[in-house]
C-alpha atoms as a PDB file:
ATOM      1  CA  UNK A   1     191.610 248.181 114.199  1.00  0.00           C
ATOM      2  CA  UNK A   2     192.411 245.153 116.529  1.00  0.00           C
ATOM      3  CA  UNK A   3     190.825 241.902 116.726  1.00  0.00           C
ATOM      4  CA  UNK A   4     191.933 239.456 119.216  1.00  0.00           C
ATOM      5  CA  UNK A   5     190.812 235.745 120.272  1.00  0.00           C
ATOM      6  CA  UNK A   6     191.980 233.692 123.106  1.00  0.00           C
ATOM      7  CA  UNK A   7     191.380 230.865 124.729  1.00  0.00           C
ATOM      8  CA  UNK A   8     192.462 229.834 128.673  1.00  0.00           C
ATOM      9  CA  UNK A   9     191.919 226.880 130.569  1.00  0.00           C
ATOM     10  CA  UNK A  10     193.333 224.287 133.266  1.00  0.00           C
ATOM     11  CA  UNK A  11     194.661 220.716 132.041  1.00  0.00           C
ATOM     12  CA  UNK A  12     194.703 218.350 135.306  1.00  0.00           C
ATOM     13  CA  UNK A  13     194.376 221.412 137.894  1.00  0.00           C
ATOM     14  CA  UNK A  14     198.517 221.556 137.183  1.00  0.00           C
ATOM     15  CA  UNK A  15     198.283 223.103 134.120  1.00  0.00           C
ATOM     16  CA  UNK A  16     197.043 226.279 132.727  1.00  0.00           C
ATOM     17  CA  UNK A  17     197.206 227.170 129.008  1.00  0.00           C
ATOM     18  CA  UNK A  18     196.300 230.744 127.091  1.00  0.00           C
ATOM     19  CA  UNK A  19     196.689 230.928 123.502  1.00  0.00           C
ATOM     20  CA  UNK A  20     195.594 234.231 121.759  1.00  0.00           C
ATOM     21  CA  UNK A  21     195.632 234.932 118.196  1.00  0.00           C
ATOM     22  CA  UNK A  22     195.390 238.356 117.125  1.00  0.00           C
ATOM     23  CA  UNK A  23     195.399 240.908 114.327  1.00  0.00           C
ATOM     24  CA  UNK A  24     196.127 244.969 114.186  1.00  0.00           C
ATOM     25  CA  UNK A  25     195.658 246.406 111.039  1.00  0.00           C
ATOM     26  CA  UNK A  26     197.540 250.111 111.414  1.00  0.00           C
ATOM     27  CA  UNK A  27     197.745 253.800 109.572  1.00  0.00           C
ATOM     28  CA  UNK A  28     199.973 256.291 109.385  1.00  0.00           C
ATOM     29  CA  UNK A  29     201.981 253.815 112.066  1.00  0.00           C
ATOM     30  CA  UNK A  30     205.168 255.835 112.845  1.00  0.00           C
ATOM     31  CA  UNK A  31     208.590 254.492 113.692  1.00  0.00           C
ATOM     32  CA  UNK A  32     211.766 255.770 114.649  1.00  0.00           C
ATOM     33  CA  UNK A  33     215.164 254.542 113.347  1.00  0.00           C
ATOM     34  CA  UNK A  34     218.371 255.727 112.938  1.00  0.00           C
ATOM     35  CA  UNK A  35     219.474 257.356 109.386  1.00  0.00           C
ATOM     36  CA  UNK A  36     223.036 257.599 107.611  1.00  0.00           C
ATOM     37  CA  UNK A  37     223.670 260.440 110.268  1.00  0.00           C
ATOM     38  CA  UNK A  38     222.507 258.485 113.007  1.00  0.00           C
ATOM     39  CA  UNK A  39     219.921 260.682 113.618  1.00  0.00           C
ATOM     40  CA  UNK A  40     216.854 259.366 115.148  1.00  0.00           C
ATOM     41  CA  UNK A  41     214.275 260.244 112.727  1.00  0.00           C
ATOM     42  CA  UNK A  42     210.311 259.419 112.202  1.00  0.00           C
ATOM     43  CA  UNK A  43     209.258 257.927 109.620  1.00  0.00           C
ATOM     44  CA  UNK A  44     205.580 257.120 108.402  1.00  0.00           C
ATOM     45  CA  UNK A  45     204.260 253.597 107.404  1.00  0.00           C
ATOM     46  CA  UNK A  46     200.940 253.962 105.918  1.00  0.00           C
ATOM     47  CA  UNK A  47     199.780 251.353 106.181  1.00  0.00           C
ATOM     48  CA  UNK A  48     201.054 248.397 108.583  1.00  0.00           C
ATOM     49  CA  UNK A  49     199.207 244.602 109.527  1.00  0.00           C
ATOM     50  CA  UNK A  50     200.811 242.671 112.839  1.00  0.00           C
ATOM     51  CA  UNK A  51     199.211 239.566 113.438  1.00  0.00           C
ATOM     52  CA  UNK A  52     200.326 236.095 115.218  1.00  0.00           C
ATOM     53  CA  UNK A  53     199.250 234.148 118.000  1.00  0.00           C
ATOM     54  CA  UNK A  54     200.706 233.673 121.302  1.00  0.00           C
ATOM     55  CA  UNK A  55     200.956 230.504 123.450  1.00  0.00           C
ATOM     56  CA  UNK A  56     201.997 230.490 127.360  1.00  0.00           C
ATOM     57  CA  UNK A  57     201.713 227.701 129.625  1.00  0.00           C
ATOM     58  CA  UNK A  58     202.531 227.204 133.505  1.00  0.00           C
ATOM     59  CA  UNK A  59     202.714 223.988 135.345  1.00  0.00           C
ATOM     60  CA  UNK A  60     204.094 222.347 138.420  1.00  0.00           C
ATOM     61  CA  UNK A  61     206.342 220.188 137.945  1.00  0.00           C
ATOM     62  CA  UNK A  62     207.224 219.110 141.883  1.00  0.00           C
ATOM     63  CA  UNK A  63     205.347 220.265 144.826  1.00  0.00           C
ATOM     64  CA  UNK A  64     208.180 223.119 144.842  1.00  0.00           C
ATOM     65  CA  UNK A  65     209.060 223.891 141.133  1.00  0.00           C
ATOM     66  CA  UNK A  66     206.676 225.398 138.765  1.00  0.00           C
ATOM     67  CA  UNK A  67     207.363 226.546 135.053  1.00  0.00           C
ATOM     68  CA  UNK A  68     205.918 228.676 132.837  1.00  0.00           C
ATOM     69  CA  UNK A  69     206.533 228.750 128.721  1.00  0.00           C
ATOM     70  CA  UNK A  70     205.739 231.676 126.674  1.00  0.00           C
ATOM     71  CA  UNK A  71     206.278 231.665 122.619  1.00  0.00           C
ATOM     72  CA  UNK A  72     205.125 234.144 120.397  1.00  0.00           C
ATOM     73  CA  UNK A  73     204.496 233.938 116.920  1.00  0.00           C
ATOM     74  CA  UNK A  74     204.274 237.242 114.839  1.00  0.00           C
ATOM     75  CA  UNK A  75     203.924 239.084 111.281  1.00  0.00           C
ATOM     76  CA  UNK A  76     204.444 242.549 111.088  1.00  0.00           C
ATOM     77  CA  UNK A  77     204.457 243.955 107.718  1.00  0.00           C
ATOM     78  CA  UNK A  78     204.396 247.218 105.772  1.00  0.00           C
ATOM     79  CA  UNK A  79     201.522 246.315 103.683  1.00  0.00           C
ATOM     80  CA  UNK A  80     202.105 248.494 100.549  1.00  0.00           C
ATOM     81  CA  UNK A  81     205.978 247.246 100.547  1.00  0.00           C
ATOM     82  CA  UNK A  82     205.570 244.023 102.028  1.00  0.00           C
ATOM     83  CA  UNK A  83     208.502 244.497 104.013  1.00  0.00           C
ATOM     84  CA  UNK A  84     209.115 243.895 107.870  1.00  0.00           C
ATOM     85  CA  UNK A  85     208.745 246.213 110.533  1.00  0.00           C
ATOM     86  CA  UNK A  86     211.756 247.054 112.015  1.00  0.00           C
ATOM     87  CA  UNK A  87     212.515 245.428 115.687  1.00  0.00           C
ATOM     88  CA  UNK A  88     209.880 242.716 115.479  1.00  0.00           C
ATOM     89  CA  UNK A  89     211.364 239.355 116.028  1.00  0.00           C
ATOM     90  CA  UNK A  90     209.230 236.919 114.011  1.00  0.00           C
ATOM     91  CA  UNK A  91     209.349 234.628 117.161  1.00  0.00           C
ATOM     92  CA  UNK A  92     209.975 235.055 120.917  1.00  0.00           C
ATOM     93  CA  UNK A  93     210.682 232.419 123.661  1.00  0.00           C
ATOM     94  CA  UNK A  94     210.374 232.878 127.292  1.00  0.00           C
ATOM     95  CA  UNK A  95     210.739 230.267 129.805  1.00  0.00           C
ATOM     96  CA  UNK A  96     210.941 230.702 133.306  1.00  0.00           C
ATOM     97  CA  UNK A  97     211.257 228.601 136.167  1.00  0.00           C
ATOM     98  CA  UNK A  98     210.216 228.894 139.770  1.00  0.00           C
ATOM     99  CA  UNK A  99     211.401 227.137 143.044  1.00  0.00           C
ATOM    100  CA  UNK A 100     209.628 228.059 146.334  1.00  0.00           C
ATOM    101  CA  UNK A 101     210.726 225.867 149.240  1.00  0.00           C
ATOM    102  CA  UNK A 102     208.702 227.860 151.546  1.00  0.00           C
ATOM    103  CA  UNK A 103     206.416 230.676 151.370  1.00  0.00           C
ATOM    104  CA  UNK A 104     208.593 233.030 152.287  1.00  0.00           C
ATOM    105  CA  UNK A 105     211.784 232.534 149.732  1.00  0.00           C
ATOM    106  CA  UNK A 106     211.693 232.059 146.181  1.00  0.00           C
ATOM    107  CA  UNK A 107     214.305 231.807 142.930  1.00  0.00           C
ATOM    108  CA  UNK A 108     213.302 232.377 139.963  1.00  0.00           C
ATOM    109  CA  UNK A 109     215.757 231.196 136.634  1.00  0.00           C
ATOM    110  CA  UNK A 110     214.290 232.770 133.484  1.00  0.00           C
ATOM    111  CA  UNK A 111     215.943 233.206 129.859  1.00  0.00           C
ATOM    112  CA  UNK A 112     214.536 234.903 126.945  1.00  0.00           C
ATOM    113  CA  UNK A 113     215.364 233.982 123.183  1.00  0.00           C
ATOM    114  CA  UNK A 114     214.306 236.282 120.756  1.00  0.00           C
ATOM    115  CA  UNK A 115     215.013 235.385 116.831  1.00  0.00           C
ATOM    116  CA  UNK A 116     216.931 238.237 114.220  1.00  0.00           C
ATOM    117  CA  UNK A 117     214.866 242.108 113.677  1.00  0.00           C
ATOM    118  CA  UNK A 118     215.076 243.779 110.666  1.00  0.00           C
ATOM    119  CA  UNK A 119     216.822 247.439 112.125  1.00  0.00           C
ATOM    120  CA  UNK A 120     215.826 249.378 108.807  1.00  0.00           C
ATOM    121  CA  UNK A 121     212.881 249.871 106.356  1.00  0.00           C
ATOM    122  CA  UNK A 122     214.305 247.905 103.124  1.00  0.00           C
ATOM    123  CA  UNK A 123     215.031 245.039 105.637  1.00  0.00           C
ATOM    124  CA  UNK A 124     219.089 244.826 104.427  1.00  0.00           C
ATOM    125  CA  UNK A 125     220.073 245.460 108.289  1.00  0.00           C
ATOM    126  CA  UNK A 126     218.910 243.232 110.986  1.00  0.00           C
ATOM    127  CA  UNK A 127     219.691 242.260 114.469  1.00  0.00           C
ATOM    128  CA  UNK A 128     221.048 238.648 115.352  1.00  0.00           C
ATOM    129  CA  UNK A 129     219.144 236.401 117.438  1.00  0.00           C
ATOM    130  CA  UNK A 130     219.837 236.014 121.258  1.00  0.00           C
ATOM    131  CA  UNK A 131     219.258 234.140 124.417  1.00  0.00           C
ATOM    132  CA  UNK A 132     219.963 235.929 127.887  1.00  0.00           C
ATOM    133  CA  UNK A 133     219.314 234.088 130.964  1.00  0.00           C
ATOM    134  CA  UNK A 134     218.247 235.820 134.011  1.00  0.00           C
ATOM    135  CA  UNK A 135     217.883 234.716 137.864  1.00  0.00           C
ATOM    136  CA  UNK A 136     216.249 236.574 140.795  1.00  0.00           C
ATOM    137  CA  UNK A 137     216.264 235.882 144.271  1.00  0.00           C
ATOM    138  CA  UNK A 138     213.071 237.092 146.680  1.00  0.00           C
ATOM    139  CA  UNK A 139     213.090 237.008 150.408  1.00  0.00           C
ATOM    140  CA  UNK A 140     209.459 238.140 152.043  1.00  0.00           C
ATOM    141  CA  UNK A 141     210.752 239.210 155.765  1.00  0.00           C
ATOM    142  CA  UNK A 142     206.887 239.415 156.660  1.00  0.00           C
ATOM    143  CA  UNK A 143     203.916 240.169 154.444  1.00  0.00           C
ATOM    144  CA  UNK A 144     204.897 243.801 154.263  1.00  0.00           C
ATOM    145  CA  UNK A 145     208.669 243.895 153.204  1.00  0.00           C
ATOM    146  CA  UNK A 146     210.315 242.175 150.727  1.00  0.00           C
ATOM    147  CA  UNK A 147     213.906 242.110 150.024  1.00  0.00           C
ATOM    148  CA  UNK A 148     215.249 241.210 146.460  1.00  0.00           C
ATOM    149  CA  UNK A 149     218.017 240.430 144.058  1.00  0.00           C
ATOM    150  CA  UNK A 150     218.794 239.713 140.730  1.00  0.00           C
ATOM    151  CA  UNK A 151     221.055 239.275 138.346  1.00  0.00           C
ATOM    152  CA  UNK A 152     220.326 240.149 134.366  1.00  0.00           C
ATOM    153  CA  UNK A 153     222.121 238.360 131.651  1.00  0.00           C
ATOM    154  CA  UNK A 154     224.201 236.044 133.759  1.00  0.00           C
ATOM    155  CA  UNK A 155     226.504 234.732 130.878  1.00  0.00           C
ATOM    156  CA  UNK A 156     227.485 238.525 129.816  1.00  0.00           C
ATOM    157  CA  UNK A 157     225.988 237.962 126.273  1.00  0.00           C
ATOM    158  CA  UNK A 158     226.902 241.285 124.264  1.00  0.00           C
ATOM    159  CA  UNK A 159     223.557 241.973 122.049  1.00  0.00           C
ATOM    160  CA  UNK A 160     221.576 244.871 121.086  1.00  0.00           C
ATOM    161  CA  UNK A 161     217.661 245.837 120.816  1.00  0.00           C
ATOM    162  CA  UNK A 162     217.996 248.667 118.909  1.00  0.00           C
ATOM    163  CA  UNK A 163     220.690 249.066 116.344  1.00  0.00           C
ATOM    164  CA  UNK A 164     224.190 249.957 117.155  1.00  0.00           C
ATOM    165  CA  UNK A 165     222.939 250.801 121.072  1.00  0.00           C
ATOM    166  CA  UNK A 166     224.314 247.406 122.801  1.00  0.00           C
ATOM    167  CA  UNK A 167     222.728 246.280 126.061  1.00  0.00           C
ATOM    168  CA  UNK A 168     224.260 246.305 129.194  1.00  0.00           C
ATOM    169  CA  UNK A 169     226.474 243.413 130.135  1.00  0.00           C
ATOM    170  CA  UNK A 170     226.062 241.067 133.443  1.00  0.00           C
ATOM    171  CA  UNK A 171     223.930 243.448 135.658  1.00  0.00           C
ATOM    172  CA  UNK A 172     223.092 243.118 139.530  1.00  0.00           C
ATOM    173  CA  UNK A 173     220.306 244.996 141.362  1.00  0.00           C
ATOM    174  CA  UNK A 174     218.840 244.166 144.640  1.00  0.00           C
ATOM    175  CA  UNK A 175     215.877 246.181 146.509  1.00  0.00           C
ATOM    176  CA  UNK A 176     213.335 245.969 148.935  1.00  0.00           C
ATOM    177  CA  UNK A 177     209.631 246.243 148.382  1.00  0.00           C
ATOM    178  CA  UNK A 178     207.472 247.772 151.070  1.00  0.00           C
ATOM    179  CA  UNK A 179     204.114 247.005 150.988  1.00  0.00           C
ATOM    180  CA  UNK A 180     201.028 249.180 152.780  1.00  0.00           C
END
């Protein structure tokens, strides 16, 4: 059972705002972590409650340069142990921000912080917190094709999302996009 409750609007035609609180109360929620063999394994919580609120704002700040904020604020708990769910960050930043000089370029520079996760059921393990920065370049050739790059985790920051599996380091990708 979910129950959610937002509220978006426009502060001085620069500025819109959501913020959305919500609440999912869960059964027999199944997650999988790793065990003393490092097996992957399922394992039932039967009973679970996630609940926060989320806040995310854009805004220009020149005629060029916009932003856009993001933070959200959870709880996710087993509710007959009162214990954390594993690989739910009791708070998550992203900011991002946008220069387009012209219509047909943009750069985007984005980072993402995202605060310690419990990795097992007793909550004894957890994951440290991180930051990793991100930028992407777009190029629109006409309104059909699109050429792109980006680069992921610019600083090489060594972290992990899931226990003991480490994300990649300092990543380039480029594409194009073709559009019918």
């Amino acid at each position: 059972i979910s129950y959610e409750a937002g509220l978006s609007g426009y502060l001085f035609n620069k500025c819109k705002t959501d913020i959305t609180l919500f609440k999912t109360k869960l059964k027999d929620l199944i997650e999988w972590s790793v065990d003393n063999n490092w097996w992957w394994r399922p394992q039932n919580v039967s009973s679970a409650t996630i609940k926060g609120v989320e806040f995310e704002t854009e805004f220009l700040l020149k005629e060029y340069l916009k932003a856009n904020f993001n933070y959200t604020y959870l709880e996710a708990k087993d509710t007959n142990t009162e214990k954390w769910l594993i690989y739910r960050p009791r708070h998550l930043y992203k900011l991002k921000f946008i220069y387009s000089p012209t219509s047909k370029f943009e750069v985007g520079l984005s980072a993402i912080y995202k605060t310690k996760r419990f990795a097992n059921a007793d909550n004894t393990v957890y994951l440290k917190d991180y930051c990793v920065p991100n930028i992407n370049f777009t190029y629109s050739i006409n309104k059909n094709v699109q050429i792109n790059f980006e680069i992921n985790n610019i600083f090489d920051k060594t972290y992990q999302e899931e226990r003991d599996y480490p994300m990649p380091g300092r990543a380039f990708y480029g594409g194009m996009k073709f559009s019918f």
